[in-house]
N, C-alpha and C. Protein backbone atom coordinates (compact mmCIF):
# COMPACT_ATOMS: atom_id res chain seq x y z
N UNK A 1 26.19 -18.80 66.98
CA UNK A 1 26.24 -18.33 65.61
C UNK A 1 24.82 -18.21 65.06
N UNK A 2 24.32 -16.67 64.21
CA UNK A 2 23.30 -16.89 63.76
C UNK A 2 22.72 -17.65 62.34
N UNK A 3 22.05 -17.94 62.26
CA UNK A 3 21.82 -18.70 60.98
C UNK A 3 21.37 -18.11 59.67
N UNK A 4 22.14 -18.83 58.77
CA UNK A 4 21.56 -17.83 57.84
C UNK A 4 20.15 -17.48 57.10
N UNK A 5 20.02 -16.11 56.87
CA UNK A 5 18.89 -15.70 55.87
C UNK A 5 18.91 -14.94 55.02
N UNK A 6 17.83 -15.45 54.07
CA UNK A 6 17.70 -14.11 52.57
C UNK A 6 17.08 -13.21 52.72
N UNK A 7 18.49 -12.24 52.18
CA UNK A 7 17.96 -10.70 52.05
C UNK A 7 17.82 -10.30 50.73
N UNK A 8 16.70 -10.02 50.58
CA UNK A 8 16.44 -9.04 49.03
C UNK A 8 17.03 -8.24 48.36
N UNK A 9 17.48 -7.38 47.96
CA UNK A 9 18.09 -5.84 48.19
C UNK A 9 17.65 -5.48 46.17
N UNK A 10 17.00 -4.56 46.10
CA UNK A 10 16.93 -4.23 45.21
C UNK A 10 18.05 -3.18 44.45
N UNK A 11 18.44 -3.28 43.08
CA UNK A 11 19.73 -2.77 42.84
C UNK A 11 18.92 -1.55 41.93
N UNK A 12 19.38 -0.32 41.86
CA UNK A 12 19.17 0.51 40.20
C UNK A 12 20.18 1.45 40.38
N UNK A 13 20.22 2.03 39.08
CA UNK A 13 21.60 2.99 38.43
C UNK A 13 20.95 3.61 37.17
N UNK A 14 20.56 4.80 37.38
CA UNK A 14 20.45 5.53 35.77
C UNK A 14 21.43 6.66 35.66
N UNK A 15 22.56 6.60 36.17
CA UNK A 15 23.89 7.63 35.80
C UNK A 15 25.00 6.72 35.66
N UNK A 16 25.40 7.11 34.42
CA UNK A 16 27.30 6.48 34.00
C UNK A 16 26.60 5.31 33.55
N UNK A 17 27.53 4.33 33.42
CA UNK A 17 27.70 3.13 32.74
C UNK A 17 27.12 1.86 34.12
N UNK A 18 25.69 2.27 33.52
CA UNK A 18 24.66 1.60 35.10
C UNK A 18 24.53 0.08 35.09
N UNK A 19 25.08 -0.79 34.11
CA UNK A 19 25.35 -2.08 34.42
C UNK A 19 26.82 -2.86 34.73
N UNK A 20 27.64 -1.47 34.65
CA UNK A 20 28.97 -2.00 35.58
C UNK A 20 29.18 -1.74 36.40
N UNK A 21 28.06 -0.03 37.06
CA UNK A 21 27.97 -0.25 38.38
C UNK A 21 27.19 -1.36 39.37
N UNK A 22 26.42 -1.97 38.70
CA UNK A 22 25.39 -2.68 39.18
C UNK A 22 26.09 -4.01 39.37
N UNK A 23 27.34 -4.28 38.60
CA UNK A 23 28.05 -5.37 38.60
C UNK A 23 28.76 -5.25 39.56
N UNK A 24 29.38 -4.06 39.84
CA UNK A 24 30.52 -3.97 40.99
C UNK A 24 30.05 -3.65 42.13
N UNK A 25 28.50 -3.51 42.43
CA UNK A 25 27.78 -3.65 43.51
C UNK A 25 27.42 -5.06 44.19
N UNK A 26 26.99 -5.97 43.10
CA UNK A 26 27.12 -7.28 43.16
C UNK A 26 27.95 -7.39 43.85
N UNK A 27 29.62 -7.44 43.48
CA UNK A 27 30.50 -8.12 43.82
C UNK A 27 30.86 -7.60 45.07
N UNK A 28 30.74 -6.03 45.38
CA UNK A 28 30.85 -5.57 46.73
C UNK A 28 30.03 -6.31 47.65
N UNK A 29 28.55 -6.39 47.12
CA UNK A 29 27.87 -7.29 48.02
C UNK A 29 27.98 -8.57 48.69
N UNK A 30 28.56 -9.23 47.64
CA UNK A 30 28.87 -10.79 48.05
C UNK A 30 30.26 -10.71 49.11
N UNK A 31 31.23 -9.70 48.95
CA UNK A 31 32.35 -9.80 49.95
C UNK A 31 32.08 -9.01 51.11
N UNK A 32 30.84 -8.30 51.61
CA UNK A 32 30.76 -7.51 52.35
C UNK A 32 29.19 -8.14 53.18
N UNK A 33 28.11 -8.62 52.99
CA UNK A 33 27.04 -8.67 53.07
C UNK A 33 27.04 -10.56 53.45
N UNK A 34 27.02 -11.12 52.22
CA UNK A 34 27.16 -12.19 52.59
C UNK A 34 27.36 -13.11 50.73
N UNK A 35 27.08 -14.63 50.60
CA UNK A 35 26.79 -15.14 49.47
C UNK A 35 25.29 -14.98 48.62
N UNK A 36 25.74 -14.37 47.35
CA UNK A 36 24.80 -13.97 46.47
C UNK A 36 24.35 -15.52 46.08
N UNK A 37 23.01 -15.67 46.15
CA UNK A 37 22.62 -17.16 45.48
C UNK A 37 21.41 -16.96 43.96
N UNK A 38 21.41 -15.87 44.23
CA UNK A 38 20.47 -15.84 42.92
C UNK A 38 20.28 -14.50 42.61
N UNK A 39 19.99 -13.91 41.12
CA UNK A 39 19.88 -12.48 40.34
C UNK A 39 18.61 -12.46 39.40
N UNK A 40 18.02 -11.73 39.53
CA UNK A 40 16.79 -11.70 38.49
C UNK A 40 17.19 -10.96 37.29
N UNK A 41 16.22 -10.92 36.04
CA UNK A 41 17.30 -10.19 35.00
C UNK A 41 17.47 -9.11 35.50
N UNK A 42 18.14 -8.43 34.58
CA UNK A 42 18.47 -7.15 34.94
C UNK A 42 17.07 -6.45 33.81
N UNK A 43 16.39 -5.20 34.26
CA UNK A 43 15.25 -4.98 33.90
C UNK A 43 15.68 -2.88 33.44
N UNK A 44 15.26 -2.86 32.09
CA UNK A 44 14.66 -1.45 32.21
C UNK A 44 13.58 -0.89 32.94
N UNK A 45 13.91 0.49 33.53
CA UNK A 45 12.31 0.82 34.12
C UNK A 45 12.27 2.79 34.08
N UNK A 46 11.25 2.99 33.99
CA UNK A 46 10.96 4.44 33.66
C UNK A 46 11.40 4.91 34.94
N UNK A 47 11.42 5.70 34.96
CA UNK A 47 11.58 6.46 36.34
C UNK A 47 10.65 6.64 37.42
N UNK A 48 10.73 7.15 38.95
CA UNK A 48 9.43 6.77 39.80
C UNK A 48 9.76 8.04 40.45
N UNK A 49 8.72 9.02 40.84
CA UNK A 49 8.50 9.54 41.79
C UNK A 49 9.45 10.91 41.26
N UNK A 50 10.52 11.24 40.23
CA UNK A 50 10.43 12.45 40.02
C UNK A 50 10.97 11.81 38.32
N UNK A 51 10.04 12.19 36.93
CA UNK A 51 10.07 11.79 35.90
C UNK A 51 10.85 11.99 35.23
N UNK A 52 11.53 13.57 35.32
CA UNK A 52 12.81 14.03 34.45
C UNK A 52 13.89 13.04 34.82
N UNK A 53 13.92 12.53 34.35
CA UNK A 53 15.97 11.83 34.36
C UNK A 53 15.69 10.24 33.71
N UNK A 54 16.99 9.80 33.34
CA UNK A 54 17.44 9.13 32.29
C UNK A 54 16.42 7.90 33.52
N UNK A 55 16.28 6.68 32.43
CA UNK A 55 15.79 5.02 32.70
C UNK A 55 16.67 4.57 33.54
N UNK A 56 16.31 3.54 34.14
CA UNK A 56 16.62 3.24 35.17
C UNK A 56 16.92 1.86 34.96
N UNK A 57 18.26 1.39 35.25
CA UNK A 57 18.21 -0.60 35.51
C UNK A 57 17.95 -0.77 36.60
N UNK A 58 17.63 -2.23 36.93
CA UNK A 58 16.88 -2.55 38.09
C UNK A 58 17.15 -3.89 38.12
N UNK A 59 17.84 -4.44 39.30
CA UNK A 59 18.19 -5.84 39.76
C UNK A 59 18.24 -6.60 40.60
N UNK A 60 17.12 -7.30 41.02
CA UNK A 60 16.99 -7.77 42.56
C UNK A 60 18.04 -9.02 42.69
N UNK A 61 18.87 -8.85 43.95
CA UNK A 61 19.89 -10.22 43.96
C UNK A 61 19.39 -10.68 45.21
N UNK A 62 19.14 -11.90 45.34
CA UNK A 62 19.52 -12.64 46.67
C UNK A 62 20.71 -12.81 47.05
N UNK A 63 20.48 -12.57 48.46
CA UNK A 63 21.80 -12.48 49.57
C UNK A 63 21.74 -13.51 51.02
N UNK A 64 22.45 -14.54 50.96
CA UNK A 64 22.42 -15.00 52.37
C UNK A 64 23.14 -14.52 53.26
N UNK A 65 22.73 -14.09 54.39
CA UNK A 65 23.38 -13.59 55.14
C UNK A 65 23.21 -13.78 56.78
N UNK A 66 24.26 -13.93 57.71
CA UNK A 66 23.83 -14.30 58.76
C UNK A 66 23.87 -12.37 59.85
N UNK A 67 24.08 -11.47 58.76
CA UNK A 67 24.02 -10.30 59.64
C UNK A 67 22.75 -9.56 60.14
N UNK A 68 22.49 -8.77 61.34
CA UNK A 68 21.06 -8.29 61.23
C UNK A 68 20.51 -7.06 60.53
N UNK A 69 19.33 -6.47 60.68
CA UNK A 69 18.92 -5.51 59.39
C UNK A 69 19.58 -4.49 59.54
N UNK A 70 19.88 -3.65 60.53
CA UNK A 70 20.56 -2.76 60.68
C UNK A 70 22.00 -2.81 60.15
N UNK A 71 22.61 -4.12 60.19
CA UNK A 71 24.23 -3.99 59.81
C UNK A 71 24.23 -4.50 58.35
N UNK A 72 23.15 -5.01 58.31
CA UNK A 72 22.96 -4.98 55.97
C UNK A 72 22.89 -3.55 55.81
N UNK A 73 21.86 -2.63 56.69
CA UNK A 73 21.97 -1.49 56.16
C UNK A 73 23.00 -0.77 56.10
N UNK A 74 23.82 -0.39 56.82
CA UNK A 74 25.20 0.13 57.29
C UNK A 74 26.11 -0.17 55.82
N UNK A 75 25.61 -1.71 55.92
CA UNK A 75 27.15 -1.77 54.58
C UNK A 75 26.34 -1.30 53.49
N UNK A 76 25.28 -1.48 53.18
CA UNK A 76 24.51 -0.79 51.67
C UNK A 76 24.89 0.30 51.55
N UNK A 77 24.67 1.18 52.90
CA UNK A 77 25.44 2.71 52.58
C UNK A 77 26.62 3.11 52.03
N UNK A 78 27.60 1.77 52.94
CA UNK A 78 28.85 1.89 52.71
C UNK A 78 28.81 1.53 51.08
N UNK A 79 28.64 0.76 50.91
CA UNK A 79 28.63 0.46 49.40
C UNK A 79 28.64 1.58 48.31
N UNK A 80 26.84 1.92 48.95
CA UNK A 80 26.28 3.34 48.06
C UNK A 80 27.24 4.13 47.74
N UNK A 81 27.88 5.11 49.13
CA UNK A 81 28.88 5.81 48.87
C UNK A 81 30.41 5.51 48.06
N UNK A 82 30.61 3.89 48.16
CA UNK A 82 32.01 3.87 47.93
C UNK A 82 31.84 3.97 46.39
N UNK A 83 30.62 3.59 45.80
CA UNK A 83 30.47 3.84 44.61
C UNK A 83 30.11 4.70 43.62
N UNK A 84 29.62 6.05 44.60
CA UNK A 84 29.67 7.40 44.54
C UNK A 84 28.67 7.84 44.62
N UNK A 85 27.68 7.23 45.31
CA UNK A 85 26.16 8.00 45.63
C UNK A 85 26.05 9.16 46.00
N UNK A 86 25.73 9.96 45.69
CA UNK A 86 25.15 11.39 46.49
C UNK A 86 23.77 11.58 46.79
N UNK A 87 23.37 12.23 47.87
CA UNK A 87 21.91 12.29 48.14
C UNK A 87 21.36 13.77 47.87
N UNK A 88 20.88 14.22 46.32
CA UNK A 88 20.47 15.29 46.47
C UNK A 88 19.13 15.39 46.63
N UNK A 89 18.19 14.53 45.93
CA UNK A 89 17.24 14.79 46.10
C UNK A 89 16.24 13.39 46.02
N UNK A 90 15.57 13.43 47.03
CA UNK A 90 14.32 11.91 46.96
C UNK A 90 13.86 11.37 46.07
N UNK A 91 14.64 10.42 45.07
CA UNK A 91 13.88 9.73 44.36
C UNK A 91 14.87 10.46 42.47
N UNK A 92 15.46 11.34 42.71
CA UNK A 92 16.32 11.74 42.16
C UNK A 92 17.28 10.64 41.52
N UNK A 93 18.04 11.13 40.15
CA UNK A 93 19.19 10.48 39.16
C UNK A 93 20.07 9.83 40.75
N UNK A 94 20.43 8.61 39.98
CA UNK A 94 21.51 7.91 40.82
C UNK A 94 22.38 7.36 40.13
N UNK A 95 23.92 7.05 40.77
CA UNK A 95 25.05 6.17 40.24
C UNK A 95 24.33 4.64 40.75
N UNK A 96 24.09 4.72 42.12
CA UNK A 96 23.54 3.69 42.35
C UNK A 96 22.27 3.85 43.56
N UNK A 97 22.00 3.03 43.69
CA UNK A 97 20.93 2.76 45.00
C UNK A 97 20.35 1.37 45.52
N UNK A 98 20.61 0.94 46.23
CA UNK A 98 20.46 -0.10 47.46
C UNK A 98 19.67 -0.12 48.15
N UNK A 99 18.37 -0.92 47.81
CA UNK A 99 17.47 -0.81 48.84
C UNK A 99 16.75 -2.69 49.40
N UNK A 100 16.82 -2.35 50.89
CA UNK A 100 16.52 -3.59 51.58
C UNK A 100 14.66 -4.43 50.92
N UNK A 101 14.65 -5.09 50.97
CA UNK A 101 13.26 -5.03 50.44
C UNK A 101 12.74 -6.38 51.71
N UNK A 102 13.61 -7.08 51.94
CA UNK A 102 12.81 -8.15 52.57
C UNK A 102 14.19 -9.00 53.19
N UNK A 103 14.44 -9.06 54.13
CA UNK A 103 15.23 -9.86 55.51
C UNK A 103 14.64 -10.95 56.07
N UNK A 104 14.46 -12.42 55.21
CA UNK A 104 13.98 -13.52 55.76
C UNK A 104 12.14 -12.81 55.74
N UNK A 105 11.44 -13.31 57.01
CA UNK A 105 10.33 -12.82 57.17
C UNK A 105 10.10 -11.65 58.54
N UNK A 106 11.35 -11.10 58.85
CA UNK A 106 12.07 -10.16 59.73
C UNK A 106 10.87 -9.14 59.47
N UNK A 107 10.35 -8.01 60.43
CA UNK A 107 9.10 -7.35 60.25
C UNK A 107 10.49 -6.12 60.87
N UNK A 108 10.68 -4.73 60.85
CA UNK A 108 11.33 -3.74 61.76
C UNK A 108 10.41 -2.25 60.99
N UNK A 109 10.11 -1.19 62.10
CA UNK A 109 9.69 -0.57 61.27
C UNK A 109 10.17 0.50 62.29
N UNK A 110 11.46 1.43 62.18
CA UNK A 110 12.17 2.28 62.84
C UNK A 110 12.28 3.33 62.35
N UNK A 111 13.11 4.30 62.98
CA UNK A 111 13.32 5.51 62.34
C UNK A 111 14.64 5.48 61.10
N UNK A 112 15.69 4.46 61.32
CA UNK A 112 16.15 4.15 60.35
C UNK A 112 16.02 3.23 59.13
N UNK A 113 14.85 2.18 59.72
CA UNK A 113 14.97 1.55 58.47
C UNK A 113 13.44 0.62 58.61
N UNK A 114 12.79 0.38 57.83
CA UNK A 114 11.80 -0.10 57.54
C UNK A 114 11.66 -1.42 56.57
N UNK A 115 11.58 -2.53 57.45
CA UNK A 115 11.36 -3.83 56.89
C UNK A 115 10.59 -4.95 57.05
N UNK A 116 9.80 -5.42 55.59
CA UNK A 116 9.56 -5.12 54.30
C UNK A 116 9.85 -3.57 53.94
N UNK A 117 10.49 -3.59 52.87
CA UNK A 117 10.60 -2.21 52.29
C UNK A 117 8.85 -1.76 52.59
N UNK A 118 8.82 -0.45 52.93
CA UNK A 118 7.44 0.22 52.76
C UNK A 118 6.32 0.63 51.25
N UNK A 119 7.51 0.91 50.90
CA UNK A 119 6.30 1.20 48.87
C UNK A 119 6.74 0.00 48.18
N UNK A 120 7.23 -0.97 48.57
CA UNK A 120 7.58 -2.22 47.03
C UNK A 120 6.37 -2.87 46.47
N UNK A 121 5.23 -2.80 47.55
CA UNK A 121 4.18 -3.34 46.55
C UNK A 121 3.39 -2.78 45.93
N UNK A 122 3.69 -1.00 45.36
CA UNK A 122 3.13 0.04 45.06
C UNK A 122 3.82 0.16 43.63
N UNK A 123 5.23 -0.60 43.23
CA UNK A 123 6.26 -0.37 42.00
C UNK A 123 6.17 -0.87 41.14
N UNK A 124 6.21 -1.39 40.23
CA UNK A 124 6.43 -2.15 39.41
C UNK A 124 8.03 -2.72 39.34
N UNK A 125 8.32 -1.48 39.19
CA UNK A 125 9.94 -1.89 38.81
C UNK A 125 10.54 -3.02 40.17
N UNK A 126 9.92 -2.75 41.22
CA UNK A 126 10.55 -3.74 42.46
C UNK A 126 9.61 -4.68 42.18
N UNK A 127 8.30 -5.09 41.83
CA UNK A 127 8.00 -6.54 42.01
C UNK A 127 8.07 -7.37 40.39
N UNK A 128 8.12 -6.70 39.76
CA UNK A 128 8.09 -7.81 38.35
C UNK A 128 9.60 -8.32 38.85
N UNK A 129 11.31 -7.81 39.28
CA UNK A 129 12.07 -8.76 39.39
C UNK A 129 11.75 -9.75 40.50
N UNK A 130 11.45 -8.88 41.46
CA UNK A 130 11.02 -10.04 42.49
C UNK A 130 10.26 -11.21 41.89
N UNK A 131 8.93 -11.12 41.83
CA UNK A 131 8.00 -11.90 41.06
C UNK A 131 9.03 -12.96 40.25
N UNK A 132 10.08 -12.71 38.96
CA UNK A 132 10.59 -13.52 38.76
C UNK A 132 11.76 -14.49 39.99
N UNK A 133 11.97 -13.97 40.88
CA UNK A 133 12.82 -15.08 41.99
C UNK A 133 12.20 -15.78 42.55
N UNK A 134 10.91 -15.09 43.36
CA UNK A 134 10.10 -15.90 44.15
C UNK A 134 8.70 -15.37 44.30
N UNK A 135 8.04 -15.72 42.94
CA UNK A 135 6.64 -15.27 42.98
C UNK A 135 5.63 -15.55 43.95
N UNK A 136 6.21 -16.91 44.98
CA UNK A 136 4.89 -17.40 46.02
C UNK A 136 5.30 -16.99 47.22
N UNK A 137 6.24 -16.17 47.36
CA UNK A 137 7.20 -15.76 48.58
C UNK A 137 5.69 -14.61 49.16
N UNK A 138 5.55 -15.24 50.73
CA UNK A 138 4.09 -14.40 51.00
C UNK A 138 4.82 -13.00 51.89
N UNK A 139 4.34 -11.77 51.31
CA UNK A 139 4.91 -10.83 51.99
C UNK A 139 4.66 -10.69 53.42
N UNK A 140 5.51 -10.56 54.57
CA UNK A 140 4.96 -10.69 55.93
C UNK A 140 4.27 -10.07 56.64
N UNK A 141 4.05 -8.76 56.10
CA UNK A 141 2.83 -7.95 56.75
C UNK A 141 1.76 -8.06 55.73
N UNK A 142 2.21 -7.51 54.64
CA UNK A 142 0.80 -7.47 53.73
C UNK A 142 -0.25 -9.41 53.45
N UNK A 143 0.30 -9.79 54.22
CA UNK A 143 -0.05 -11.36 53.97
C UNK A 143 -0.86 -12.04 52.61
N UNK A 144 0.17 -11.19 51.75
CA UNK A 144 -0.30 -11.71 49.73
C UNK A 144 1.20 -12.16 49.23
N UNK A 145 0.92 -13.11 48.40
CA UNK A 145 2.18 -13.36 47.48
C UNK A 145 2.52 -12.14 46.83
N UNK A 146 3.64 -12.62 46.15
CA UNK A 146 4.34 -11.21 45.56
C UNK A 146 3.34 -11.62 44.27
N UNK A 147 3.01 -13.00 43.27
CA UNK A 147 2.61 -12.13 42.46
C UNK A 147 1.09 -11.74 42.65
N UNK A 148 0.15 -11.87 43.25
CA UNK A 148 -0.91 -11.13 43.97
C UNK A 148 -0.63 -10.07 43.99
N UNK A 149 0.39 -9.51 44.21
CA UNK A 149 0.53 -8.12 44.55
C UNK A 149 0.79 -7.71 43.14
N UNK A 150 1.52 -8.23 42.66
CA UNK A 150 1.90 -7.35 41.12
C UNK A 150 0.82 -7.29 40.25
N UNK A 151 -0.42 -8.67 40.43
CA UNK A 151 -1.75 -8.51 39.74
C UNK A 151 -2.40 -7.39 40.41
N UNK A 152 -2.18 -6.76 41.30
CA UNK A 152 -3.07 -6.03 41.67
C UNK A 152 -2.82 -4.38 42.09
N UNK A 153 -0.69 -4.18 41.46
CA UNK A 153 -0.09 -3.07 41.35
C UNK A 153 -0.93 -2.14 40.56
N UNK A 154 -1.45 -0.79 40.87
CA UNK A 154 -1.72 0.41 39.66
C UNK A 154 -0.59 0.90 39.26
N UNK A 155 0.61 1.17 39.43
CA UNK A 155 1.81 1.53 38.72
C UNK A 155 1.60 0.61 37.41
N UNK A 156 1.36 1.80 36.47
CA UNK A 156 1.53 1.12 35.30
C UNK A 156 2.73 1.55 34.30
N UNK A 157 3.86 1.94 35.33
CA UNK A 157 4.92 2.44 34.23
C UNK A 157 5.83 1.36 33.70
N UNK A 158 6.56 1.68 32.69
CA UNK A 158 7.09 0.53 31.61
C UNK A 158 8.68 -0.14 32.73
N UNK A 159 8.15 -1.16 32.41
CA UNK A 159 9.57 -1.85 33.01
C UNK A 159 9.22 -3.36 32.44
N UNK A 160 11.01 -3.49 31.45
CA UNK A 160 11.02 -4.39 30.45
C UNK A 160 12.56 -4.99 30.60
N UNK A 161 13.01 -6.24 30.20
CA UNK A 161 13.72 -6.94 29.95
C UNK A 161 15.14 -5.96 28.89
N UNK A 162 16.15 -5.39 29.83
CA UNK A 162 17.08 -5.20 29.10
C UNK A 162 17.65 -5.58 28.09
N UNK A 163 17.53 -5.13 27.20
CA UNK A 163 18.12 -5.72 26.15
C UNK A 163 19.76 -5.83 25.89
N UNK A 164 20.18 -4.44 26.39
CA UNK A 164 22.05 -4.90 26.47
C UNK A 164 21.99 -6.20 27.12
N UNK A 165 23.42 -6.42 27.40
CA UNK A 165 23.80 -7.28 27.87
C UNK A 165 23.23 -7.58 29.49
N UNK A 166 22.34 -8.79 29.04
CA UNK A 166 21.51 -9.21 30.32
C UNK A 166 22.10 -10.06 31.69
N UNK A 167 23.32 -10.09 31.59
CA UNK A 167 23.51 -10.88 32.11
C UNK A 167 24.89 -10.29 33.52
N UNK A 168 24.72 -9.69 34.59
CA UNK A 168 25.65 -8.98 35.18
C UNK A 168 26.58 -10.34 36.40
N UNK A 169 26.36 -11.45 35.81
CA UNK A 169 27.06 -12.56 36.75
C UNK A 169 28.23 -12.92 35.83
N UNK A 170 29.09 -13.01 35.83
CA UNK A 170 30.36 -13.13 34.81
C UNK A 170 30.51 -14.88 35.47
């Protein structure tokens, strides 16, 4: 049996009602992935990489899990889609999106999947939640803490403390 480890997975939604998808991603996660042990707030954030379209929530959960990176990825998809993702365009409006950010201190860098996520220490919106879970957590290639890295992010776009209802753990 393998043992377990934390997986990152960063959450966002800027189409429909993006903190009940973000809730029912949660909960997909925990029955599909493994036990959720911790959620950072849930965060507003501007948009990245194409500017037209609505704000963005943003929610990093911890996940223990004893599966490997490839079969977290598999179900994220599954997830993505069951919750109605479409892929039109890179970086484009989403219902939701699922992205791996960090698998224990697991290094993979493939044609499907790349871990450490590749741009998270380039975002804002991915390290200020991080930063709040585990600010001394040392990234495994870039060999800096996360918040090192966020002191030293140029993304200077706005990403702030939701004000709806902050709280997507019932």
């Amino acid at each position: 049996m393998q043992s377990e480890k934390p997986v990152y997975l960063l959450l966002g939604s800027n189409l429909g009602d993006r903190l009940h998808i973000m809730h029912t991603a949660v909960e997909m996660l925990a029955e599909a992935v493994g036990n959720v042990t911790a959620m950072s707030s849930v965060y507003e954030t501007a948009p990245w990489g194409v500017l037209d379209q609505p704000a963005f929530l943003n929610q990093v959960v911890e996940v223990h899990t004893t599966l490997a990176a490839e079969e977290v990825l598999r179900l994220v998809l599954e997830i993505e889609h069951e919750l109605g993702r479409v892929r039109y365009e890179r970086w484009g409006a989403r219902v939701i999106d699922i992205d791996i950010l960090f698998l224990g201190n697991h290094v993979q860098d493939s044609a499907r999947l790349t871990v450490p996520h590749p741009r998270l220490h380039e975002r804002r919106f991915t390290l200020v939640p991080l930063v709040e879970l585990i600010p001394f957590y040392v990234h495994p290639v870039l060999e800096k803490t996360l918040s090192e890295l966020l002191e030293t992010c140029t993304d200077d776009s706005d990403v702030h403390v939701f004000s709806g209802n902050n709280s997507i753990a019932d």
